[in-house]
PDB file of N, CA and C in Angstrom:
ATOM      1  N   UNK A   1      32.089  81.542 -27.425  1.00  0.00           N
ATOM      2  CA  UNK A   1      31.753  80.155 -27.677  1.00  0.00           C
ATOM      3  C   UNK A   1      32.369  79.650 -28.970  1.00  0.00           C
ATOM      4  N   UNK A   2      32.874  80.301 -29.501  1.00  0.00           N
ATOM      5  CA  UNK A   2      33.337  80.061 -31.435  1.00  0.00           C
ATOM      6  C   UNK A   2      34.403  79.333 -31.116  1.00  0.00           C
ATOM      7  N   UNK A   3      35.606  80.107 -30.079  1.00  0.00           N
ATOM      8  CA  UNK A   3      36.739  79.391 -29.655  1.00  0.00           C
ATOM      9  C   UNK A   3      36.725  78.186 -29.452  1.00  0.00           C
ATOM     10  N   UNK A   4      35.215  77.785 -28.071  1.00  0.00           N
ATOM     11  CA  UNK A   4      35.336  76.343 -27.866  1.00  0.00           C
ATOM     12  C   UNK A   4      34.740  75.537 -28.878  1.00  0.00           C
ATOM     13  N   UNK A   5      34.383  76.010 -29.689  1.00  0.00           N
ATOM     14  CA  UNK A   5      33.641  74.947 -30.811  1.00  0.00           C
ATOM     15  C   UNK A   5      34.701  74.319 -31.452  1.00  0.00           C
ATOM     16  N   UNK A   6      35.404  75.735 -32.167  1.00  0.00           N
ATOM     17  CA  UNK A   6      37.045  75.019 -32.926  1.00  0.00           C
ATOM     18  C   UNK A   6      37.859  74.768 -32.199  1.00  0.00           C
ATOM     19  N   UNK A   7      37.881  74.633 -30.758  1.00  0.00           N
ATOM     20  CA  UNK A   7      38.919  73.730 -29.874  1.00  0.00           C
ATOM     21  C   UNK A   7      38.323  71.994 -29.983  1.00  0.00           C
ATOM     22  N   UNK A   8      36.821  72.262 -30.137  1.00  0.00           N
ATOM     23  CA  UNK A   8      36.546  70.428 -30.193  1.00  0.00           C
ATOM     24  C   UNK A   8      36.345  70.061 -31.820  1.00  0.00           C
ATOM     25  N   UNK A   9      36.631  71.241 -32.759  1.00  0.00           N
ATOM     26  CA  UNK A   9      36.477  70.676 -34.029  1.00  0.00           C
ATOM     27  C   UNK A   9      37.855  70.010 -34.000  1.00  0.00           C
ATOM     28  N   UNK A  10      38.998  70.831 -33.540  1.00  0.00           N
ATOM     29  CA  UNK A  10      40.277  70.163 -33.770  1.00  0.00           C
ATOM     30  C   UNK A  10      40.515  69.151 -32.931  1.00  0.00           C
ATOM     31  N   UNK A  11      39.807  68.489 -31.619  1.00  0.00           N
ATOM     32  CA  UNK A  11      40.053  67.855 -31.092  1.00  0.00           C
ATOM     33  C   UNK A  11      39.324  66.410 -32.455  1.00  0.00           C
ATOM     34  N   UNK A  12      38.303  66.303 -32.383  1.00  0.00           N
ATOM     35  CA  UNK A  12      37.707  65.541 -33.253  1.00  0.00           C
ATOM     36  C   UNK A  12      38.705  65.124 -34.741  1.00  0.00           C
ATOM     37  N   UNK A  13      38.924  66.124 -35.035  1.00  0.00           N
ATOM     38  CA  UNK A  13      39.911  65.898 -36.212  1.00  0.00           C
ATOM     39  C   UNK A  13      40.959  65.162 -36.092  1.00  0.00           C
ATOM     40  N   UNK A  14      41.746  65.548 -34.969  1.00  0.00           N
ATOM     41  CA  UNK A  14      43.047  65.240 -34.463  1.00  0.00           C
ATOM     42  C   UNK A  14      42.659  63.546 -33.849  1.00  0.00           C
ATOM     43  N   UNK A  15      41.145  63.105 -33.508  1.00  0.00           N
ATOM     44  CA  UNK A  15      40.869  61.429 -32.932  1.00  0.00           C
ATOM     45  C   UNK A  15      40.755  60.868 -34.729  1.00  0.00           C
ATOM     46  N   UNK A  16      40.151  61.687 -35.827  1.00  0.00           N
ATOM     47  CA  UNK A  16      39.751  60.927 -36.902  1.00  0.00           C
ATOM     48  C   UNK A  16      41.129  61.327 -37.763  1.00  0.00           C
ATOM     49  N   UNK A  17      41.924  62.366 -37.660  1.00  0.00           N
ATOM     50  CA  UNK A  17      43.155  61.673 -38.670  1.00  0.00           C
ATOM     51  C   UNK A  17      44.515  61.924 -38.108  1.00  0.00           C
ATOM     52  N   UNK A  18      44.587  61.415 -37.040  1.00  0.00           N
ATOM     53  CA  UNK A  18      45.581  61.750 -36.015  1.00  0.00           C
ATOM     54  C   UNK A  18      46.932  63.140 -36.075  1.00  0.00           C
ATOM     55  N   UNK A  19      47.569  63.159 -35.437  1.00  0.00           N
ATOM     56  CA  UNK A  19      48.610  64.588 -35.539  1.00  0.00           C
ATOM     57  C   UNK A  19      48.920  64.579 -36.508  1.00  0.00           C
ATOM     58  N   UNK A  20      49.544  63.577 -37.752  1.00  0.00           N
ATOM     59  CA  UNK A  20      50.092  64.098 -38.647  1.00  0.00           C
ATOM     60  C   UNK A  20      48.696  64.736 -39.619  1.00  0.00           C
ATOM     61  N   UNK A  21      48.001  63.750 -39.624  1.00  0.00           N
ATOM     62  CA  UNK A  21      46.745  64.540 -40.399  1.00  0.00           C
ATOM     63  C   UNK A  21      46.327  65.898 -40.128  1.00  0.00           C
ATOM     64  N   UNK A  22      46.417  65.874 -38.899  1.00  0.00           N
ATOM     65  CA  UNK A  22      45.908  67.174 -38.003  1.00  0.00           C
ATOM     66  C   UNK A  22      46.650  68.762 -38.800  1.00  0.00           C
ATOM     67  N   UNK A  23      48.111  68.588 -38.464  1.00  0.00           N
ATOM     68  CA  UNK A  23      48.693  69.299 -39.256  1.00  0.00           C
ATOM     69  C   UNK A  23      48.977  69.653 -40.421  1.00  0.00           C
ATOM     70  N   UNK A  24      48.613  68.493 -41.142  1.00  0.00           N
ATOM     71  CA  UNK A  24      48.462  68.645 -43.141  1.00  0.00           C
ATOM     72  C   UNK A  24      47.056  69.436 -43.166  1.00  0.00           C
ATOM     73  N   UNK A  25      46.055  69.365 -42.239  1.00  0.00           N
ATOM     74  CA  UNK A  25      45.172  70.113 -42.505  1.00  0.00           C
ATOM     75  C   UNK A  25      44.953  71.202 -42.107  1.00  0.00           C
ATOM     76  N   UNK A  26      45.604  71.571 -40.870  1.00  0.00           N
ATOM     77  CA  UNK A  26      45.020  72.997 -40.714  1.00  0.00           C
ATOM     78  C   UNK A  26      46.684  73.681 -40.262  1.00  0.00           C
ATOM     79  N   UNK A  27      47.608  72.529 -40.320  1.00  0.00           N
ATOM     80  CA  UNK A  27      49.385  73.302 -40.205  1.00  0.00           C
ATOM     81  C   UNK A  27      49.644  74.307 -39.659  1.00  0.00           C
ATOM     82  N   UNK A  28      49.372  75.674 -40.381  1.00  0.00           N
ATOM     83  CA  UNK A  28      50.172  77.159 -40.014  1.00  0.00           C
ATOM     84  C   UNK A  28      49.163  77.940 -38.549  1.00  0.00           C
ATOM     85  N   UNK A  29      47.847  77.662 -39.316  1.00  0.00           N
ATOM     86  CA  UNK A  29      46.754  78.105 -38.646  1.00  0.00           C
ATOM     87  C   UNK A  29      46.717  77.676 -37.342  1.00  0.00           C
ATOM     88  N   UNK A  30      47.273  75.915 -36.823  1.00  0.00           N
ATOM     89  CA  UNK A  30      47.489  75.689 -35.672  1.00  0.00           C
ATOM     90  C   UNK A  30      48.769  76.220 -35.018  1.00  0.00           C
ATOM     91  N   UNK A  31      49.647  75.782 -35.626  1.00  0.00           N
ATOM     92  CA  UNK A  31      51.078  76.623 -35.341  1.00  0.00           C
ATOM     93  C   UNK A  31      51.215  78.360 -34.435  1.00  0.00           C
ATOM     94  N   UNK A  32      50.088  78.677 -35.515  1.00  0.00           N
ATOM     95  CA  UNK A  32      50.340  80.195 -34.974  1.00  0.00           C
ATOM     96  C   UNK A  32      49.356  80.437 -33.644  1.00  0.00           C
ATOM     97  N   UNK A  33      48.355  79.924 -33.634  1.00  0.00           N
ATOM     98  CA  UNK A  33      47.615  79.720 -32.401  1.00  0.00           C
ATOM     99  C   UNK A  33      48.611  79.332 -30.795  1.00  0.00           C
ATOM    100  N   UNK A  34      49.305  78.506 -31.561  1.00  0.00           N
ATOM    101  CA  UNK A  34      50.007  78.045 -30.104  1.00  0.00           C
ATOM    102  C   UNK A  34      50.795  79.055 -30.029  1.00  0.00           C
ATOM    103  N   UNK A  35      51.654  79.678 -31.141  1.00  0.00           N
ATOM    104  CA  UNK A  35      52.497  80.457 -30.944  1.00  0.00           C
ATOM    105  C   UNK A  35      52.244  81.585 -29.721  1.00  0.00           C
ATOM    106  N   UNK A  36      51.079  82.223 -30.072  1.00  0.00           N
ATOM    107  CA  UNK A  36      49.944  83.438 -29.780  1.00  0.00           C
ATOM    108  C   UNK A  36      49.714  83.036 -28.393  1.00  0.00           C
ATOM    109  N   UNK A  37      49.374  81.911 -27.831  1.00  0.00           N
ATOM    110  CA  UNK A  37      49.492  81.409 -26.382  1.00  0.00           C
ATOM    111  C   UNK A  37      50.433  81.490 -25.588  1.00  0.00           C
ATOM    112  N   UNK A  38      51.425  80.897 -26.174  1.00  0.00           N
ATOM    113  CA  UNK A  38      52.785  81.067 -25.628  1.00  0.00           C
ATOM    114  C   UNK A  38      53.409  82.509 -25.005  1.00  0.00           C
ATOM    115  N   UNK A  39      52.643  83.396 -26.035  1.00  0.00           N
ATOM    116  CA  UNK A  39      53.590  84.670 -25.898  1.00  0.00           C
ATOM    117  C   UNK A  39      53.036  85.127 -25.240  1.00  0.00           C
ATOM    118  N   UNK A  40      51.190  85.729 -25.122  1.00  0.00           N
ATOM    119  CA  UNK A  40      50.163  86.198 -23.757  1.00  0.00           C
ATOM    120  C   UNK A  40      50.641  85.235 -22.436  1.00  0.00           C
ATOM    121  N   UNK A  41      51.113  84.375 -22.660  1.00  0.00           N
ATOM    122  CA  UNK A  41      51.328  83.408 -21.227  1.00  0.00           C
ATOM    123  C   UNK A  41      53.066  84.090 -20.619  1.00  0.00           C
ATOM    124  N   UNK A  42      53.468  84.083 -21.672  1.00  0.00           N
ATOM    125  CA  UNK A  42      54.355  84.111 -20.931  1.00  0.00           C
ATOM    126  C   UNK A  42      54.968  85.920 -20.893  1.00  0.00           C
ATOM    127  N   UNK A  43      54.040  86.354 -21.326  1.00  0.00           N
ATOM    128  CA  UNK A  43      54.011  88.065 -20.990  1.00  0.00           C
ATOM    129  C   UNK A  43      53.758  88.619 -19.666  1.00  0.00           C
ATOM    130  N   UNK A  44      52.270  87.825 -19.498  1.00  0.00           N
ATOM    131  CA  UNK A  44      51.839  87.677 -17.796  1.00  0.00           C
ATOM    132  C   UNK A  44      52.286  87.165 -16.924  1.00  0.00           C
ATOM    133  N   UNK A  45      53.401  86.321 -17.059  1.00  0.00           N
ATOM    134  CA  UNK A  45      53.841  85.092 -15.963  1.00  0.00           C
ATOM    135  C   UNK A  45      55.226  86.144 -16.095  1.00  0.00           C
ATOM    136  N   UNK A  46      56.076  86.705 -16.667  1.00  0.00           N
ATOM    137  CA  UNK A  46      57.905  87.081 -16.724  1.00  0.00           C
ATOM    138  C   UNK A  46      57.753  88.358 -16.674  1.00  0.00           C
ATOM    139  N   UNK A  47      56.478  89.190 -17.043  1.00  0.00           N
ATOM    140  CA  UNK A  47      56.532  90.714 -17.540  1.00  0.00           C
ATOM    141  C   UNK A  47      55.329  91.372 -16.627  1.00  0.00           C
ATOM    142  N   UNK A  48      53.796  91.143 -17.094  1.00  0.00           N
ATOM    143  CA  UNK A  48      53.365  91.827 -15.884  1.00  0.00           C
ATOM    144  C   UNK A  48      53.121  91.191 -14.516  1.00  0.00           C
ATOM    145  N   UNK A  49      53.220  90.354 -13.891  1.00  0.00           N
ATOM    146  CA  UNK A  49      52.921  89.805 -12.447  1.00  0.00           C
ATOM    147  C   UNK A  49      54.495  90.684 -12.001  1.00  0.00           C
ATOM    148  N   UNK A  50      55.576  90.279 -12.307  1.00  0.00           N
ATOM    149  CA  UNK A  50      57.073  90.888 -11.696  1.00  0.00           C
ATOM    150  C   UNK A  50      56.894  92.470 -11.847  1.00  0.00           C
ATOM    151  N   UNK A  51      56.531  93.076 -12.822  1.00  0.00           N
ATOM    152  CA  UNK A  51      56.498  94.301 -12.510  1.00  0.00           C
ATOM    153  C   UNK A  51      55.276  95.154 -11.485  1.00  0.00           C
ATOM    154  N   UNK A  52      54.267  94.422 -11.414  1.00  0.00           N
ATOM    155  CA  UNK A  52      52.974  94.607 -10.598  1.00  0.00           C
ATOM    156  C   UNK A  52      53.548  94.374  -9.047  1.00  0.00           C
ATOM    157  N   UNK A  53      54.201  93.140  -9.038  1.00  0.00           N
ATOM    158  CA  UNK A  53      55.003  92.861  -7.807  1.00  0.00           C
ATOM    159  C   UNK A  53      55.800  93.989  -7.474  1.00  0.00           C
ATOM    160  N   UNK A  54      56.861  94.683  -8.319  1.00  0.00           N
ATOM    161  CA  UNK A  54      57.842  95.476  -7.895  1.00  0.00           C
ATOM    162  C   UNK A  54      57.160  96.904  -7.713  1.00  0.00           C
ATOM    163  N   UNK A  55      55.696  97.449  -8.739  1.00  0.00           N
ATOM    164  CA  UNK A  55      55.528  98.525  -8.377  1.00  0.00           C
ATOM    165  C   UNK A  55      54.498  98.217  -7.019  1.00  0.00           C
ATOM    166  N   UNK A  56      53.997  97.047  -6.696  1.00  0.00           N
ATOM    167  CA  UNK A  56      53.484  97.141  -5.466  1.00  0.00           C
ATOM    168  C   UNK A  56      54.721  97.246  -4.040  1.00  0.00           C
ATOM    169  N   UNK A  57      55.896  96.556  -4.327  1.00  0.00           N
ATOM    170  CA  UNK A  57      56.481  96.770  -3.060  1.00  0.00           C
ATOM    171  C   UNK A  57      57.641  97.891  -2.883  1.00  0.00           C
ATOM    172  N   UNK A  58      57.242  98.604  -3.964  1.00  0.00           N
ATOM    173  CA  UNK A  58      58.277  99.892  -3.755  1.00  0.00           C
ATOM    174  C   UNK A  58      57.400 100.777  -3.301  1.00  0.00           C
ATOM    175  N   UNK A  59      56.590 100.960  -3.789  1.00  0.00           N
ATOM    176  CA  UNK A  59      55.371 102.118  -3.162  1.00  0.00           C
ATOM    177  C   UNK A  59      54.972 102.139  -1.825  1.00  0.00           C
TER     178      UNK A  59
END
């Protein structure tokens, strides 16, 4: 539940001092969050589903 709390603290922030504010205030800390998404997403979507696929249809 901590996650969704600071997903609507930053949403709130981001309606009261819009993106650029958003980023003067919490900048790196958001940055790296998305970063961190990006890379679990796209680990599961290019790396394990294709190899799960290939060791299921070789076997």
């Amino acid at each position: 539940m901590t996650f969704l709390r600071w997903l609507r603290t930053l949403r709130e922030e981001r309606r009261a001092l819009g993106w650029k504010g958003l980023l003067k205030k919490r900048g790196w800390t958001l940055v790296a969050v998305v970063i961190v998404f990006y890379l679990i997403r796209d680990l599961v979507l290019y790396v394990l589903i294709p190899a799960g696929l290939m060791a299921w249809l070789l076997s």
